[in-house]
N, C-alpha and C. Protein backbone atom coordinates (compact mmCIF):
# COMPACT_ATOMS: atom_id res chain seq x y z
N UNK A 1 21.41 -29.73 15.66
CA UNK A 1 20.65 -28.50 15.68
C UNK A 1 21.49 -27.38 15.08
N UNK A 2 20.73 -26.45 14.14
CA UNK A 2 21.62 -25.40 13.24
C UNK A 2 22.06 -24.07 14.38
N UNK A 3 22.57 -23.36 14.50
CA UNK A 3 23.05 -22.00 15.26
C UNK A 3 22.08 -21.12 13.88
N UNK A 4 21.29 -20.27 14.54
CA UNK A 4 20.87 -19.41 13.70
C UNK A 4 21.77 -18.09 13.11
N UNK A 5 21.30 -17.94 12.06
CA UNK A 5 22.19 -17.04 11.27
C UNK A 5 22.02 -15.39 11.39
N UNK A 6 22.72 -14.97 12.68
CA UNK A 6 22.22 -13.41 12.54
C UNK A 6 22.02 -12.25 11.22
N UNK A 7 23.14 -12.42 10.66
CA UNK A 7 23.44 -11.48 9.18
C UNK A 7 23.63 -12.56 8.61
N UNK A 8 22.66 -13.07 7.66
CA UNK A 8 23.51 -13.94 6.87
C UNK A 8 23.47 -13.23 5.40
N UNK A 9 24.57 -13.56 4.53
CA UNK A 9 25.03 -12.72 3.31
C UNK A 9 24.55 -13.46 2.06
N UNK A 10 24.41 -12.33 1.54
CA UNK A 10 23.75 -12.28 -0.52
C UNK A 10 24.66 -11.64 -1.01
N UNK A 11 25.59 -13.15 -1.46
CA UNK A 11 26.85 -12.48 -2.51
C UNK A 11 26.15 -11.99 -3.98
N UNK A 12 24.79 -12.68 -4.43
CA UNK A 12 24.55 -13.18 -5.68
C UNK A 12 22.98 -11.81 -5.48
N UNK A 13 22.71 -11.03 -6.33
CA UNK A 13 22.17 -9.90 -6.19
C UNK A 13 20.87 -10.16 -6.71
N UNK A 14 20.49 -11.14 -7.57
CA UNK A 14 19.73 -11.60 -7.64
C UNK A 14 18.84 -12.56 -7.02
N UNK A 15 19.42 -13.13 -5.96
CA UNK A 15 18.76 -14.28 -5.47
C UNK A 15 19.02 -14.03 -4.23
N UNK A 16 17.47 -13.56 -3.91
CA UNK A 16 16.75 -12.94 -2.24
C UNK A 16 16.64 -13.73 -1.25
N UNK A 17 16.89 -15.17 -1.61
CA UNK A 17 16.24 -16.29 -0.71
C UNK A 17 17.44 -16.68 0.02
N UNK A 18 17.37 -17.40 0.81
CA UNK A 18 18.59 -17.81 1.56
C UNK A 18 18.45 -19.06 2.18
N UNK A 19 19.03 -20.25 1.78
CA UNK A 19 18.52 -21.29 2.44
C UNK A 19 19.80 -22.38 3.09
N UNK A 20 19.89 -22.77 4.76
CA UNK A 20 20.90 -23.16 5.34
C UNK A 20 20.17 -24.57 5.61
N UNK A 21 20.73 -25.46 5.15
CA UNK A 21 20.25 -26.86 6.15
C UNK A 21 21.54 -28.01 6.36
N UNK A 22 21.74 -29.01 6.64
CA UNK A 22 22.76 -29.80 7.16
C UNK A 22 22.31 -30.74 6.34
N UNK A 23 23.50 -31.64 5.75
CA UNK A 23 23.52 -32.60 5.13
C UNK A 23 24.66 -33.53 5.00
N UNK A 24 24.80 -34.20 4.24
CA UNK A 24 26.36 -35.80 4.53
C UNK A 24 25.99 -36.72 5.11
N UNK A 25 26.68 -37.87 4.69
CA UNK A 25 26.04 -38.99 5.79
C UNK A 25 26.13 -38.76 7.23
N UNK A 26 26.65 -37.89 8.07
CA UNK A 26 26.36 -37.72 9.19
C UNK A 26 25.59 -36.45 9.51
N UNK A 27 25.21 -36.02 8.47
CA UNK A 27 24.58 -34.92 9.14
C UNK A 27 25.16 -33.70 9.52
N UNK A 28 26.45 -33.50 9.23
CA UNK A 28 27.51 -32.64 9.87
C UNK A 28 27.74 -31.44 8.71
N UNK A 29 27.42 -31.34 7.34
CA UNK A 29 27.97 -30.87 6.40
C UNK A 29 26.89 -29.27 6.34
N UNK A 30 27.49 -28.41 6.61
CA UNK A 30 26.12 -27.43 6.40
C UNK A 30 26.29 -26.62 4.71
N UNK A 31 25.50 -26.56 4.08
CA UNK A 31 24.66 -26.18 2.82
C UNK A 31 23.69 -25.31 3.00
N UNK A 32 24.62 -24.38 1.95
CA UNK A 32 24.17 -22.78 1.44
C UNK A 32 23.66 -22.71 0.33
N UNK A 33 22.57 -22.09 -0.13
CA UNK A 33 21.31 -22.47 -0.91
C UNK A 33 21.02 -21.22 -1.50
N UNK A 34 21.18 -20.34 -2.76
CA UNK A 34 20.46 -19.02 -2.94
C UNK A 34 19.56 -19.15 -4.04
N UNK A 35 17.89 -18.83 -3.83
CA UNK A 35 16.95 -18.70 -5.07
C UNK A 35 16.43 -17.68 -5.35
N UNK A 36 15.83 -17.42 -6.73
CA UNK A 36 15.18 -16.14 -7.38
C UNK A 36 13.96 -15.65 -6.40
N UNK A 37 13.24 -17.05 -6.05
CA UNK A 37 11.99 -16.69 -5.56
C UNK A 37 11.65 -17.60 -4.73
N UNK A 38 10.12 -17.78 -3.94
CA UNK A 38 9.78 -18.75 -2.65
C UNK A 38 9.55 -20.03 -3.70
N UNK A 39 8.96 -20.02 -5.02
CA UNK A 39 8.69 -20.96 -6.08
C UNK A 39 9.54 -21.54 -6.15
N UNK A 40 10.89 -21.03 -6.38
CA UNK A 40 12.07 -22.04 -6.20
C UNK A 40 12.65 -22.68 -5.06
N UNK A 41 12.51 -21.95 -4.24
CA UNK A 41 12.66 -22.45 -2.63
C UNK A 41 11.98 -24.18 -2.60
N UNK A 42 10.68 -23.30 -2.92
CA UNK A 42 10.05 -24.45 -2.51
C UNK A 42 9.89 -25.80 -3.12
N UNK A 43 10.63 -25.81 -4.52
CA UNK A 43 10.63 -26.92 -5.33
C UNK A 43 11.87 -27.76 -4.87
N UNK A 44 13.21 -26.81 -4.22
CA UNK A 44 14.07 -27.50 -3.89
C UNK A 44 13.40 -28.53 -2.63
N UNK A 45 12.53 -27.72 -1.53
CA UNK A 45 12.33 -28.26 -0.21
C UNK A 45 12.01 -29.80 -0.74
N UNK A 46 10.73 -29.40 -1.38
CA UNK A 46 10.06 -30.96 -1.81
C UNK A 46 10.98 -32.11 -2.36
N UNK A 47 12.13 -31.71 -3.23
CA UNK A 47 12.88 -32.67 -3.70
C UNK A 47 13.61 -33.48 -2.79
N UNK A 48 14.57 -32.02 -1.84
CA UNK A 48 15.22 -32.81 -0.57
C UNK A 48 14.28 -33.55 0.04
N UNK A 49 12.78 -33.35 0.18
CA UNK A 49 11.99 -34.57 1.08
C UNK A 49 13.03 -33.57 2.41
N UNK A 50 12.90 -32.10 2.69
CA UNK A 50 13.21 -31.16 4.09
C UNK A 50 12.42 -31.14 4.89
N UNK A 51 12.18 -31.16 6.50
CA UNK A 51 11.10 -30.74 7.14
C UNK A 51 11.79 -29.45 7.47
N UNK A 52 10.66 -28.93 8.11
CA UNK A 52 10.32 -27.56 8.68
C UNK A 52 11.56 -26.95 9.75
N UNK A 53 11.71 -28.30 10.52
CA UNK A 53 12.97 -28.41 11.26
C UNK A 53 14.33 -28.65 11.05
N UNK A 54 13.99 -29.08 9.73
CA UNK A 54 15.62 -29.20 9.39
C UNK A 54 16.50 -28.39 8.36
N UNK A 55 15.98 -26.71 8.53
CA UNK A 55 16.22 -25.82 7.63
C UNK A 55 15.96 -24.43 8.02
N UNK A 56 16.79 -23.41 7.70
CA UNK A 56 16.67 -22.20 7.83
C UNK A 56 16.30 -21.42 7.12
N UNK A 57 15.21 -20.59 6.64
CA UNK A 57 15.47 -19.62 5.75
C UNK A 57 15.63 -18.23 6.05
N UNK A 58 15.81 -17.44 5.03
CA UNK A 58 16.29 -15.84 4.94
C UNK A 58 15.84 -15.23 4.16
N UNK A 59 15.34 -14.06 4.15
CA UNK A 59 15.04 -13.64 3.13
C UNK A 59 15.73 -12.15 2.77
N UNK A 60 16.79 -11.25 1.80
CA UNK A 60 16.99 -10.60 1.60
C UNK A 60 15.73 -9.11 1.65
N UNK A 61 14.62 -9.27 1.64
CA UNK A 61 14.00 -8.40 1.13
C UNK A 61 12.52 -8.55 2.04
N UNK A 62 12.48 -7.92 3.06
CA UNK A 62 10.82 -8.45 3.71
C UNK A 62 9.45 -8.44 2.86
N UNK A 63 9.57 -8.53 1.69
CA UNK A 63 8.27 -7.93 1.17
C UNK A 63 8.01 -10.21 0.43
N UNK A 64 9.31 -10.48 0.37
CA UNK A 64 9.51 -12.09 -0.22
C UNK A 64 8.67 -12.75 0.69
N UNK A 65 8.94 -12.04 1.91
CA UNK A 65 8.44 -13.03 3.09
C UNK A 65 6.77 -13.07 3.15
N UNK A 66 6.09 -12.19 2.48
CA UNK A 66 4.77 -12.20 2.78
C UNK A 66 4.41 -12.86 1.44
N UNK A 67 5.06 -13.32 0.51
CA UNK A 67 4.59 -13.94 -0.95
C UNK A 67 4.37 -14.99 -0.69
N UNK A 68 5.21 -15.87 0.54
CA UNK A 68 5.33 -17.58 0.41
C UNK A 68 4.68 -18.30 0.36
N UNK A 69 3.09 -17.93 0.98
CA UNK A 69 2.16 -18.65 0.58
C UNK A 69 0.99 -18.69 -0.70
N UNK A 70 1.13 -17.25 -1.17
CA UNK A 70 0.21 -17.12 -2.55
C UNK A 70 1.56 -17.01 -3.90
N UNK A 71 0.60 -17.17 -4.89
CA UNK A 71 1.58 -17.39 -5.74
C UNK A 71 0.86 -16.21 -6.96
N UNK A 72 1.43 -15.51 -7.74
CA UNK A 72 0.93 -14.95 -8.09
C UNK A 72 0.80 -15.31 -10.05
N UNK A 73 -0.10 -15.15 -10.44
CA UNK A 73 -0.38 -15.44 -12.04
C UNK A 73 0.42 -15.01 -13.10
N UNK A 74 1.56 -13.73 -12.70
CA UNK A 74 2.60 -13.31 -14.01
C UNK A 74 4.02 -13.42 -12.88
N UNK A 75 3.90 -14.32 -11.80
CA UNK A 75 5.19 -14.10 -11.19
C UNK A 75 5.90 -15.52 -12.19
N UNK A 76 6.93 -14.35 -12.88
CA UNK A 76 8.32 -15.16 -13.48
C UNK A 76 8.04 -15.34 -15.22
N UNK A 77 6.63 -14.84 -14.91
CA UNK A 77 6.35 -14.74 -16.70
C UNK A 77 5.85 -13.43 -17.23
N UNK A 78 5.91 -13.13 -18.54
CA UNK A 78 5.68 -12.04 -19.15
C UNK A 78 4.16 -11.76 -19.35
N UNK A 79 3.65 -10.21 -18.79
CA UNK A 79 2.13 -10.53 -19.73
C UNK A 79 1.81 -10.65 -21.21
N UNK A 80 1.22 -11.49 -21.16
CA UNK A 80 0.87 -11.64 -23.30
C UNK A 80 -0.35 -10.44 -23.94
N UNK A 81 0.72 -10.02 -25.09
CA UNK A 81 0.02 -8.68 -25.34
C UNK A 81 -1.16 -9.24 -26.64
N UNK A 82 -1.80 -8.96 -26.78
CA UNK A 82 -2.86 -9.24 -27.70
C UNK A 82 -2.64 -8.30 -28.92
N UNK A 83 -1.93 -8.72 -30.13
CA UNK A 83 -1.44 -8.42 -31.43
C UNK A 83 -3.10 -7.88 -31.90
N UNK A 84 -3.52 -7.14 -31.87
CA UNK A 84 -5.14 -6.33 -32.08
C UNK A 84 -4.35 -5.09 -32.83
């Protein structure tokens, strides 16, 4: 079981996310995780094959925390201007 992270720190100024989970063959090794966005978060979760329980997150910025479930149509891309 993880000890939750009261302050946990954003060396990297860009990357709001914060992600703690345990890993090694025993389980003992804890892993520090920083992403741009919940999109990336969440591509790592799926790869590790993470549950819900076996991970912490953080978020630098409360406004990240209400994005995680919608995704938005120009998040991470540019709008395309119409050469008219």
């Amino acid at each position: 079981m993880m000890k939750l992270n009261k302050n946990p720190e954003y060396p990297h100024s860009q990357f709001a996310v914060r992600l703690e989970h345990m890993e090694g063959k025993d389980g003992m090794d804890k892993k520090v995780c920083f992403f741009q966005s919940q999109e990336h978060l969440q591509k790592y979760l799926n790869s590790a094959k993470l549950k819900s329980d076996q991970y912490q997150v953080y978020y630098r910025d409360n406004d990240l925390q209400t994005l995680s479930g919608s995704k938005s149509s120009t998040t991470g891309r540019r709008k395309r201007r119409d050469n008219k």
